[in-house]
N, C-alpha and C. Protein backbone atom coordinates (compact mmCIF):
# COMPACT_ATOMS: atom_id res chain seq x y z
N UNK A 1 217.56 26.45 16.66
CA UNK A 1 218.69 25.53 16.78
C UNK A 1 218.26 24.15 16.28
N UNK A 2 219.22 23.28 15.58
CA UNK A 2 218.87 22.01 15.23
C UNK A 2 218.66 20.98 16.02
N UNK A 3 217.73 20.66 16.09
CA UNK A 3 217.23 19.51 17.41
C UNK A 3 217.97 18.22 17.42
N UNK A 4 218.59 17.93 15.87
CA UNK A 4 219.85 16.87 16.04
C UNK A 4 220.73 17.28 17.03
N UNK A 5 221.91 18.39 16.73
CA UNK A 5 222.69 18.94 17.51
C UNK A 5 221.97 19.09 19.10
N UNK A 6 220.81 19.59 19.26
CA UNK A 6 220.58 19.23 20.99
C UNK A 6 220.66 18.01 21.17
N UNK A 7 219.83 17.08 20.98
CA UNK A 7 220.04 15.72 21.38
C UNK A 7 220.93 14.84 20.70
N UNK A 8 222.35 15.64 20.57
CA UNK A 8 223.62 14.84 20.11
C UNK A 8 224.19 15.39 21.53
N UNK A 9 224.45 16.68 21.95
CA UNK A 9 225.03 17.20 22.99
C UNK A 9 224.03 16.76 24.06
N UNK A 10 223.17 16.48 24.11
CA UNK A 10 222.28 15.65 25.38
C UNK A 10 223.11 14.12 25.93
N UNK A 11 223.35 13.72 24.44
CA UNK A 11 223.68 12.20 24.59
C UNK A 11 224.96 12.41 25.01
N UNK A 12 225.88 13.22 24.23
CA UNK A 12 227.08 12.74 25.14
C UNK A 12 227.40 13.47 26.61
N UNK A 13 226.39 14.55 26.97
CA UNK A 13 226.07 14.91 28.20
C UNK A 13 226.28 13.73 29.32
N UNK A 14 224.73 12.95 28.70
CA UNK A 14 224.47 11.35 29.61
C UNK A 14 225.42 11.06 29.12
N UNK A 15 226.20 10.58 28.36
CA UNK A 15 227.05 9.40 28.51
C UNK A 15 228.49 9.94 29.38
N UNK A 16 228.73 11.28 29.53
CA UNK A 16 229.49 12.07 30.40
C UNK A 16 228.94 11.74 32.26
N UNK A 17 228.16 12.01 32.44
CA UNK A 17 227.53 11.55 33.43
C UNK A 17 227.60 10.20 34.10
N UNK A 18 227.00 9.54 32.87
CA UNK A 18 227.44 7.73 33.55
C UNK A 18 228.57 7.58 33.67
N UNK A 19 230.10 7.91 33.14
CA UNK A 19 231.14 7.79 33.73
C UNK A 19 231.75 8.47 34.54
N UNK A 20 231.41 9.74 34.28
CA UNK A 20 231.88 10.59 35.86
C UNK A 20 231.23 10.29 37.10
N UNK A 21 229.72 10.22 37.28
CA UNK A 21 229.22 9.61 38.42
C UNK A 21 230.00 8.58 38.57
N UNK A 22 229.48 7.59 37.58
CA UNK A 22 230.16 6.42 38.51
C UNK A 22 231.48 6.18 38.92
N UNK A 23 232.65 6.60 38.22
CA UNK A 23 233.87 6.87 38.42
C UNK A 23 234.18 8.10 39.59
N UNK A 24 233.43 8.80 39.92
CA UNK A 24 233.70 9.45 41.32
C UNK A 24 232.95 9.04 42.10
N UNK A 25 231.59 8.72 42.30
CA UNK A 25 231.15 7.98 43.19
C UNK A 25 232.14 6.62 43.51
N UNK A 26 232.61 6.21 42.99
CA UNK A 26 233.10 4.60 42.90
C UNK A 26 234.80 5.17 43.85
N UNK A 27 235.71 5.94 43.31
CA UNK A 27 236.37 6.70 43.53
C UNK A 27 236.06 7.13 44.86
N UNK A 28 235.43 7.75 45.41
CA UNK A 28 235.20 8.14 46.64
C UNK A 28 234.56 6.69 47.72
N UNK A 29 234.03 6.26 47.43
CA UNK A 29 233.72 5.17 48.31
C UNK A 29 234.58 4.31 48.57
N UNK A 30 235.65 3.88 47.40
CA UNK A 30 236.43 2.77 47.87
C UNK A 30 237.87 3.70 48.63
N UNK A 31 238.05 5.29 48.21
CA UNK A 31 238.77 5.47 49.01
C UNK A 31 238.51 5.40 50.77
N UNK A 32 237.04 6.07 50.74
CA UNK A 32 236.39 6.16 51.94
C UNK A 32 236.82 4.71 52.86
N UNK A 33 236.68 3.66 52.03
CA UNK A 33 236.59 2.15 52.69
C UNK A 33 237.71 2.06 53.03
N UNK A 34 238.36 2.70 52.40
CA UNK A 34 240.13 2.74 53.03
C UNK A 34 240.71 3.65 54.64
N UNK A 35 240.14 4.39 54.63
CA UNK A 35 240.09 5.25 55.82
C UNK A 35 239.82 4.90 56.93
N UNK A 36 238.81 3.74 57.45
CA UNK A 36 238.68 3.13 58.52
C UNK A 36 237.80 4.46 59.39
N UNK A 37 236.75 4.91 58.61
CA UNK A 37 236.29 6.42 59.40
C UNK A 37 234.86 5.66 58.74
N UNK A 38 233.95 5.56 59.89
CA UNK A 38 232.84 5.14 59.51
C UNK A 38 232.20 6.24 59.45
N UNK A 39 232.35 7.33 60.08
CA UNK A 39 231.43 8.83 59.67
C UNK A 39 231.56 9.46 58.31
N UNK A 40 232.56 8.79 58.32
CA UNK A 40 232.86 9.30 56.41
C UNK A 40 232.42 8.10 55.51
N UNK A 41 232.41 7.07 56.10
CA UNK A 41 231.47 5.81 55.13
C UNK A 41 230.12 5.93 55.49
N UNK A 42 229.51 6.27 56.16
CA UNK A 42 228.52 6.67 56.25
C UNK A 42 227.84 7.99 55.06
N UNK A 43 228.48 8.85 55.26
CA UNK A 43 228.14 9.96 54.33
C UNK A 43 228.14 10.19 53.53
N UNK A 44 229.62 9.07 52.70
CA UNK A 44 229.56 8.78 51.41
C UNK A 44 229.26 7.76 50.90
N UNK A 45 228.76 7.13 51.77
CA UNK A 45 228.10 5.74 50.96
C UNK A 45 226.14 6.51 50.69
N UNK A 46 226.15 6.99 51.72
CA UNK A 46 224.75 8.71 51.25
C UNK A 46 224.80 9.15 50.07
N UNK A 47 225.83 9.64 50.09
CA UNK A 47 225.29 10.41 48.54
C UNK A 47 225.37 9.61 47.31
N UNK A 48 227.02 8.54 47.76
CA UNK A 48 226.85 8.39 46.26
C UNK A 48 225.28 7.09 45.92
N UNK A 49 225.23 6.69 46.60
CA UNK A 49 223.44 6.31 46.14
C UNK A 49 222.61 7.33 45.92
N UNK A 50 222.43 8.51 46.32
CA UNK A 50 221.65 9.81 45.81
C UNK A 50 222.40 10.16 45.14
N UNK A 51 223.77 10.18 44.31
CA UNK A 51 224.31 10.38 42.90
C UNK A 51 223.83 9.50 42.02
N UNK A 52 223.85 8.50 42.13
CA UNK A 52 223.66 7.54 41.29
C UNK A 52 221.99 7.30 40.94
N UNK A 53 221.18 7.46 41.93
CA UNK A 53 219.66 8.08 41.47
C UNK A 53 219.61 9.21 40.75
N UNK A 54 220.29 10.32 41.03
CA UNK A 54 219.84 12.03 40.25
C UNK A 54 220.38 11.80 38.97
N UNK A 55 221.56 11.35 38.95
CA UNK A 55 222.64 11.38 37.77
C UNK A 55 222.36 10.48 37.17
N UNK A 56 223.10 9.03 37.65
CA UNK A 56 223.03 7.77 36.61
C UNK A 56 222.18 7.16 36.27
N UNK A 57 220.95 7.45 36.63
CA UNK A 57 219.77 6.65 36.20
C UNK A 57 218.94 7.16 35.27
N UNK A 58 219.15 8.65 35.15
CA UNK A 58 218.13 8.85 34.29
C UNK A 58 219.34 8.88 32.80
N UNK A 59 220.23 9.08 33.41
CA UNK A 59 221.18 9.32 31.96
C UNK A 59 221.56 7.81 31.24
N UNK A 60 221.11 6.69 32.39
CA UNK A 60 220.95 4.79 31.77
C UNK A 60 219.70 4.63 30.86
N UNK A 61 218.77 6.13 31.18
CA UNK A 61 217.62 5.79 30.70
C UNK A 61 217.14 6.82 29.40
N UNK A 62 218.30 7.95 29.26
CA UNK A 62 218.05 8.73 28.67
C UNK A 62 219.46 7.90 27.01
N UNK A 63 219.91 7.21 27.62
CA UNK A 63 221.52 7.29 26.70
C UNK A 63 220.89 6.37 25.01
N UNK A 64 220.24 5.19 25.51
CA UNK A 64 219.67 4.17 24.44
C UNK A 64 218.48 4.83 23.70
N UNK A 65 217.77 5.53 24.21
CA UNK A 65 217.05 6.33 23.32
C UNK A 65 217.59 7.26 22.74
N UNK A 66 218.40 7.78 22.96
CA UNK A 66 219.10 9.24 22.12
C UNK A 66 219.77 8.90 21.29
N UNK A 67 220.48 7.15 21.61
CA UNK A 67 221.32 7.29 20.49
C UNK A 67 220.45 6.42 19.31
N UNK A 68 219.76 6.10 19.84
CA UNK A 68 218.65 5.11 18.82
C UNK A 68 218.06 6.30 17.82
N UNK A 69 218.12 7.40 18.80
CA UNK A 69 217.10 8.58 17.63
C UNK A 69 218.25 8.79 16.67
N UNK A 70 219.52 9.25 17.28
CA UNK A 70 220.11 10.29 16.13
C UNK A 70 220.84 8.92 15.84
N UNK A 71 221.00 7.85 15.25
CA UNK A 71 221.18 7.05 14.44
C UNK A 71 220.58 6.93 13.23
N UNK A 72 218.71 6.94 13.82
CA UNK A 72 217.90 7.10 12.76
C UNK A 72 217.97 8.42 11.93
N UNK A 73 218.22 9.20 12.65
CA UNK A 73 218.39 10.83 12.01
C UNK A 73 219.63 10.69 10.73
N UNK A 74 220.85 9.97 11.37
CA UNK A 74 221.47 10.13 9.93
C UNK A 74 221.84 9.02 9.08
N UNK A 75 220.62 8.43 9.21
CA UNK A 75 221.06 6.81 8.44
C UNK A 75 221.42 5.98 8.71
N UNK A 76 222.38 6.18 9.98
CA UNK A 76 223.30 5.05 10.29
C UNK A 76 222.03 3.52 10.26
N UNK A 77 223.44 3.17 9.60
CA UNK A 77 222.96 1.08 9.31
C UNK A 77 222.43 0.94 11.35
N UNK A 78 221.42 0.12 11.89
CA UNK A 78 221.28 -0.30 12.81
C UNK A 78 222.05 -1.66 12.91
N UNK A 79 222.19 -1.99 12.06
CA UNK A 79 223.05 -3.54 12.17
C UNK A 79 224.66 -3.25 12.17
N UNK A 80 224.77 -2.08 12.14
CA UNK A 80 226.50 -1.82 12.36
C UNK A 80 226.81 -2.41 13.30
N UNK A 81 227.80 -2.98 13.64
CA UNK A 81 228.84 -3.92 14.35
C UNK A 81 229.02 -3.10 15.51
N UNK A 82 229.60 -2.11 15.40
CA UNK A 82 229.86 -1.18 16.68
C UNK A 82 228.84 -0.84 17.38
N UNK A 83 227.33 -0.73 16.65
CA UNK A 83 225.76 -0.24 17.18
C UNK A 83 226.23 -1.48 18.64
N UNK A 84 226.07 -2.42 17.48
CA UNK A 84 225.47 -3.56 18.48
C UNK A 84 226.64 -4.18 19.37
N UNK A 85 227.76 -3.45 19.60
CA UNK A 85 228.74 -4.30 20.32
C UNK A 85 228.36 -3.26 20.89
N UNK A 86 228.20 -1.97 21.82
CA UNK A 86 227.94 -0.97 22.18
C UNK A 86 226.53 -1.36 23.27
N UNK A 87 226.04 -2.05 22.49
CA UNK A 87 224.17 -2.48 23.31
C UNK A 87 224.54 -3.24 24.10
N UNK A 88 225.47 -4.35 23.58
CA UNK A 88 226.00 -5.00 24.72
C UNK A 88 226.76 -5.04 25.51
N UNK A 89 227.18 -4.10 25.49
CA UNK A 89 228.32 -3.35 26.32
C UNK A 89 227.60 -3.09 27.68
N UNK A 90 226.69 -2.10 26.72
CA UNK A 90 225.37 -1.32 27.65
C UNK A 90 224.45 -2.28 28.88
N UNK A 91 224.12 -3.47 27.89
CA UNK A 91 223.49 -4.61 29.16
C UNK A 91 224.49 -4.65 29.89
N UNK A 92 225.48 -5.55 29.61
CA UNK A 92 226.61 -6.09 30.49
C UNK A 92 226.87 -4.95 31.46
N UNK A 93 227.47 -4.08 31.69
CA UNK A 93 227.11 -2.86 32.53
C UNK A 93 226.00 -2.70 33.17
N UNK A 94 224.45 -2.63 32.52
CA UNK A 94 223.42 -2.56 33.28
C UNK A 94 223.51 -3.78 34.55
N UNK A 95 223.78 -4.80 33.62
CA UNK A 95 223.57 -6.48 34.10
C UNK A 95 224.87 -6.09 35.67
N UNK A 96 225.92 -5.56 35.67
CA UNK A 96 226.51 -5.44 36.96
C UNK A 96 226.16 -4.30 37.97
N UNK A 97 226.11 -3.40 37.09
CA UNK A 97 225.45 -1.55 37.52
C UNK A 97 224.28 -2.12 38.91
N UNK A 98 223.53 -2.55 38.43
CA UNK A 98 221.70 -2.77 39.08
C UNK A 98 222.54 -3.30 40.50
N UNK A 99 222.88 -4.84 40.63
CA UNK A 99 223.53 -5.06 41.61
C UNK A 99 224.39 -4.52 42.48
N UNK A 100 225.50 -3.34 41.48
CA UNK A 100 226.12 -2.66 42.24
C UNK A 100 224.81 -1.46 43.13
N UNK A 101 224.04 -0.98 42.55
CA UNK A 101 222.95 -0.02 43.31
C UNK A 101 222.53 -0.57 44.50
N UNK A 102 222.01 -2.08 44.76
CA UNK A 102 221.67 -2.54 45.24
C UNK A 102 222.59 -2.75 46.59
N UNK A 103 223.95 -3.23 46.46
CA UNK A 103 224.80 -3.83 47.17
C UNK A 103 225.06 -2.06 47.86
N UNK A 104 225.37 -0.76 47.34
CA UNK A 104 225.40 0.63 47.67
C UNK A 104 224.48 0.77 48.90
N UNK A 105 223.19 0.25 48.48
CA UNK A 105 222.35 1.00 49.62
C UNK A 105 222.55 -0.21 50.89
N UNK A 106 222.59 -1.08 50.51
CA UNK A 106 223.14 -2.20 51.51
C UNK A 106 223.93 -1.54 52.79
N UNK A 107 225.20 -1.17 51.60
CA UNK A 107 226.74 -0.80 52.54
C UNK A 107 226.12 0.38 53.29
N UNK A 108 225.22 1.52 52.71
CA UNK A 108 224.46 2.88 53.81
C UNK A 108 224.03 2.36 54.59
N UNK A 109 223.24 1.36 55.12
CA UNK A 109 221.92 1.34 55.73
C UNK A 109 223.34 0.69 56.70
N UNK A 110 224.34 -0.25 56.50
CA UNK A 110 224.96 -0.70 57.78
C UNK A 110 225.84 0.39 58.13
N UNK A 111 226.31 0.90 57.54
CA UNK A 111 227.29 2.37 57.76
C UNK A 111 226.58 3.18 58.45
N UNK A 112 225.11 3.61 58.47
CA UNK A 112 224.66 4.41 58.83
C UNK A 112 224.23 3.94 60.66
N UNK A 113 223.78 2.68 60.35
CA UNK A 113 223.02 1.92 61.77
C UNK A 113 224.63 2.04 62.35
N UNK A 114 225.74 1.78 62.23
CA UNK A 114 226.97 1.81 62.97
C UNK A 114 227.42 2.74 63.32
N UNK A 115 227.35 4.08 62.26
CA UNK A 115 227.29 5.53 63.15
C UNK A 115 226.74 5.65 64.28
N UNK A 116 225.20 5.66 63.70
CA UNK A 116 223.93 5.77 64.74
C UNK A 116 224.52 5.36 66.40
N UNK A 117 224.91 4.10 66.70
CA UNK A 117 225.23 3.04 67.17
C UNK A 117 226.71 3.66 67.78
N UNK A 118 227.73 4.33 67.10
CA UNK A 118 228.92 4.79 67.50
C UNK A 118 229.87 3.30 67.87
N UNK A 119 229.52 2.59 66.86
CA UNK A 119 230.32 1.29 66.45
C UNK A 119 231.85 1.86 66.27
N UNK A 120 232.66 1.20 66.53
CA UNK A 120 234.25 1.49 66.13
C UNK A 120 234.42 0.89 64.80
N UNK A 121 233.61 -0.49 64.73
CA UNK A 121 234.42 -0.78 63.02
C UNK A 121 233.19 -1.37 62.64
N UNK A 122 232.56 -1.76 61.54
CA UNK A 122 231.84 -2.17 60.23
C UNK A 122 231.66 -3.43 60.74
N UNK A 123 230.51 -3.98 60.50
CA UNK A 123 230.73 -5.35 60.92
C UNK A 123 231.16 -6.15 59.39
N UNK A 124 231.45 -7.02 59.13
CA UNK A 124 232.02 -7.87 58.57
C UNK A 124 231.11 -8.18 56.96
N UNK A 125 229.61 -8.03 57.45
CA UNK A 125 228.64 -8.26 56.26
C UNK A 125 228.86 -6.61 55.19
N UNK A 126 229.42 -5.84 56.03
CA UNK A 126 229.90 -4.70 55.22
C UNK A 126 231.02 -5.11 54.26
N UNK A 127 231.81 -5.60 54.53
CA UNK A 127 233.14 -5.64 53.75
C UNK A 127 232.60 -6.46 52.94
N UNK A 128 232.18 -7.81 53.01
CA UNK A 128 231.96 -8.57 52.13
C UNK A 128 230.62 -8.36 50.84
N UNK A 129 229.82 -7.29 51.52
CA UNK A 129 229.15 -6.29 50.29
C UNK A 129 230.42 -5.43 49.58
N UNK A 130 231.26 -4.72 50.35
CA UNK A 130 232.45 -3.57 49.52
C UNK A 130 232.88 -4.65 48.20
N UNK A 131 233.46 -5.90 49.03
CA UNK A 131 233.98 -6.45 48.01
C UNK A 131 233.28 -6.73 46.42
N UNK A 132 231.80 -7.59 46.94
CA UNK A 132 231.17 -7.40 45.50
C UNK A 132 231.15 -6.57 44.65
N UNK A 133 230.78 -5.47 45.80
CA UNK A 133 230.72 -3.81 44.80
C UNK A 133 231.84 -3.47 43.63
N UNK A 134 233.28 -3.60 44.46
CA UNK A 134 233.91 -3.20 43.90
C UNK A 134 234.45 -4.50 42.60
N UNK A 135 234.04 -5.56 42.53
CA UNK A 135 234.19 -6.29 41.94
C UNK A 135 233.12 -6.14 40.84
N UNK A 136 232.20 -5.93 40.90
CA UNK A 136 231.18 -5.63 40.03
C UNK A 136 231.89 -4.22 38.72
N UNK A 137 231.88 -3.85 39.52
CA UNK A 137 232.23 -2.21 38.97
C UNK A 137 233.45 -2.06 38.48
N UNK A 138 234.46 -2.75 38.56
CA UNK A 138 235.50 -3.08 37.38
C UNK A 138 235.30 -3.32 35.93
N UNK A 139 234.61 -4.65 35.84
CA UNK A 139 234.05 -5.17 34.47
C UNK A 139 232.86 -4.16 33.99
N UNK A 140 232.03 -3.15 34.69
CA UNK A 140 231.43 -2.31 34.08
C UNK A 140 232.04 -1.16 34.06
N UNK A 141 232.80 -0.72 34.62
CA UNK A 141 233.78 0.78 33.81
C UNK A 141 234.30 0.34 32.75
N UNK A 142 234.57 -0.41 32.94
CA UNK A 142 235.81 -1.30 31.71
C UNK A 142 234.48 -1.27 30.68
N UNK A 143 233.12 -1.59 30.81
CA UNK A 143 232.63 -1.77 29.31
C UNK A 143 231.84 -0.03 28.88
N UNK A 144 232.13 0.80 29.92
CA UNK A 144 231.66 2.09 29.60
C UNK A 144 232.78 2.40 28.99
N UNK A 145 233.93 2.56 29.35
CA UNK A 145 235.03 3.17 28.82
C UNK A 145 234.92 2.26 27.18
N UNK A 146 235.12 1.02 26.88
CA UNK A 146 234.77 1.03 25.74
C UNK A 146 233.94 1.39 24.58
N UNK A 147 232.24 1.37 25.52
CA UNK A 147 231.46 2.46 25.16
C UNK A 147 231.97 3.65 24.13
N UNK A 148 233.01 4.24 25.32
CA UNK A 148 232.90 5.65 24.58
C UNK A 148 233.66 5.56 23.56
N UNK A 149 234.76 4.98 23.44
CA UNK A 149 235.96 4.45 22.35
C UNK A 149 234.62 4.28 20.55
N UNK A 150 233.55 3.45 21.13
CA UNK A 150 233.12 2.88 20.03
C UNK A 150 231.90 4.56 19.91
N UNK A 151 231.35 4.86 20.81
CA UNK A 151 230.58 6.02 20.39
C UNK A 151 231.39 7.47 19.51
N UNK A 152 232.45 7.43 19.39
CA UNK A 152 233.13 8.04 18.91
C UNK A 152 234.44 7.61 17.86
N UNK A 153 234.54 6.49 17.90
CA UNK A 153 235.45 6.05 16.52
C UNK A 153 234.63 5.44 15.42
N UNK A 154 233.34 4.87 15.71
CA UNK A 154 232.27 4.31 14.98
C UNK A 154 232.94 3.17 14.21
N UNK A 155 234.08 2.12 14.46
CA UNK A 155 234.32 1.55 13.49
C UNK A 155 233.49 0.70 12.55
N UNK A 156 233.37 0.61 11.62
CA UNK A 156 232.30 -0.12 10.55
C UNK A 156 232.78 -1.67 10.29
């Protein structure tokens, strides 16, 4: 089999990945936050940080190399316009992504101590992490979803 074609279907594998993780992880947590059920913010504020380790991290780490290879594989100009509006897409996303990981395990560790605890509601430093989170993670779906627009229309 042609090793282009694997690591073309690799890449858009990962780049399948970084938006479904994060769009159902993201998806499930802020519905969760809606529910007022801390046993269920608890559990899903669990995994989706162990989603976002199994899944999105290696596919943040697998996506810029793959496409760097099969660029070189078929010529493509590296100075194309779309390459590089795409990279920065990619930071800008990383640049909110990292924080959002961060602010994730935050919201577990109090979700979880409030289970533990059989707390009735979240204390307050919770919400005001949800909020960042979900504020973060707007402006980076928004630059994945463009992502894919430009990984697949290639405009020149």
């Amino acid at each position: 089999m042609d090793l282009y074609l694997i690591i073309k279907n690799l890449h858009i594998l990962s780049a399948t990945l970084i938006m479904g993780t994060g769009l159902g992880t993201a998806f499930y947590l802020f519905v969760t936050n809606r529910s007022d059920s801390i046993p269920a913010q608890a559990v899903v504020s669990r995994w989706a940080c162990k989603a976002d380790w199994w899944f999105t991290t290696p596919a943040v780490i697998f996506q810029p190399l793959s496409g760097w290879w099969l660029a070189k594989q078929i010529q493509m100009p590296l100075d194309a316009s779309w390459i590089w509006l795409s990279i920065g897409l990619f930071v800008f996303a990383g640049v909110c992504w990292l924080p959002v990981v961060i602010l994730q395990l935050k919201m577990r560790d109090i979700a979880a101590v409030a289970f533990k605890n059989g707390s009735s509601e979240l204390p307050d430093r919770y919400w005001n992490l949800a909020r960042r989170w979900e504020m973060l993670g707007y402006p980076a779906f928004t630059a994945v979803l463009i992502i894919f627009f430009l990984m697949v229309l290639k405009p020149m």
